[in-house]
Protein backbone atom coordinates (compact mmCIF):
# COMPACT_ATOMS: atom_id res chain seq x y z
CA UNK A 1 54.05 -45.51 -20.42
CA UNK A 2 51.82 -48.01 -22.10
CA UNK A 3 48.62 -47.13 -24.03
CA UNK A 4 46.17 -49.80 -24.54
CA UNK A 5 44.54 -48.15 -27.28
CA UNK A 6 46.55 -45.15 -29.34
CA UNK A 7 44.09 -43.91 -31.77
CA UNK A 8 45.35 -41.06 -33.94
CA UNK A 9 42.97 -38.53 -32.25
CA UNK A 10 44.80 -39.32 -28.85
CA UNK A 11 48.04 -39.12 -30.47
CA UNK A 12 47.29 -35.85 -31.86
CA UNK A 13 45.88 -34.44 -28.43
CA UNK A 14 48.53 -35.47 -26.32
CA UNK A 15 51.01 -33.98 -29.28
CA UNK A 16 49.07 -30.50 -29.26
CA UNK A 17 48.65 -30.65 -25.34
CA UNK A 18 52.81 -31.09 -25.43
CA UNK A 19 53.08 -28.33 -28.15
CA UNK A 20 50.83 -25.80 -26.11
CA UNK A 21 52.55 -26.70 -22.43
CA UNK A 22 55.74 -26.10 -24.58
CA UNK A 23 54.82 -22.38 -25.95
CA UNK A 24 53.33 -21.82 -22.41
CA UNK A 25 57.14 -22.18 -20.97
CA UNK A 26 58.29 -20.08 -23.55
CA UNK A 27 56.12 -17.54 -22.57
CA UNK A 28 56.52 -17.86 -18.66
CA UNK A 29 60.24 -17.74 -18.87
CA UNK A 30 60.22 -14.39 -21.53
CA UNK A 31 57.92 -12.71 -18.75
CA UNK A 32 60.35 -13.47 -15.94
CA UNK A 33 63.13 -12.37 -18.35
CA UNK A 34 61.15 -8.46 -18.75
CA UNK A 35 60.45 -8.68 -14.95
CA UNK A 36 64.21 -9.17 -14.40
């Protein structure tokens, strides 16, 4: 993926955007894990 211009502010959004999708995951899978 190319990006034309990576300012630090996008770099940091896309990062925390990662980070949150990632703990969202986390969470999904422990819930199906107590529903189980």
């Amino acid at each position: 993926m190319v990006v034309e211009r990576g300012t630090v502010g996008e770099m940091s959004h896309l990062f925390i955007h990662g980070q949150v999708n990632e703990a969202e995951a986390k969470m999904r899978r422990n819930q199906l894990e107590i529903q189980a």
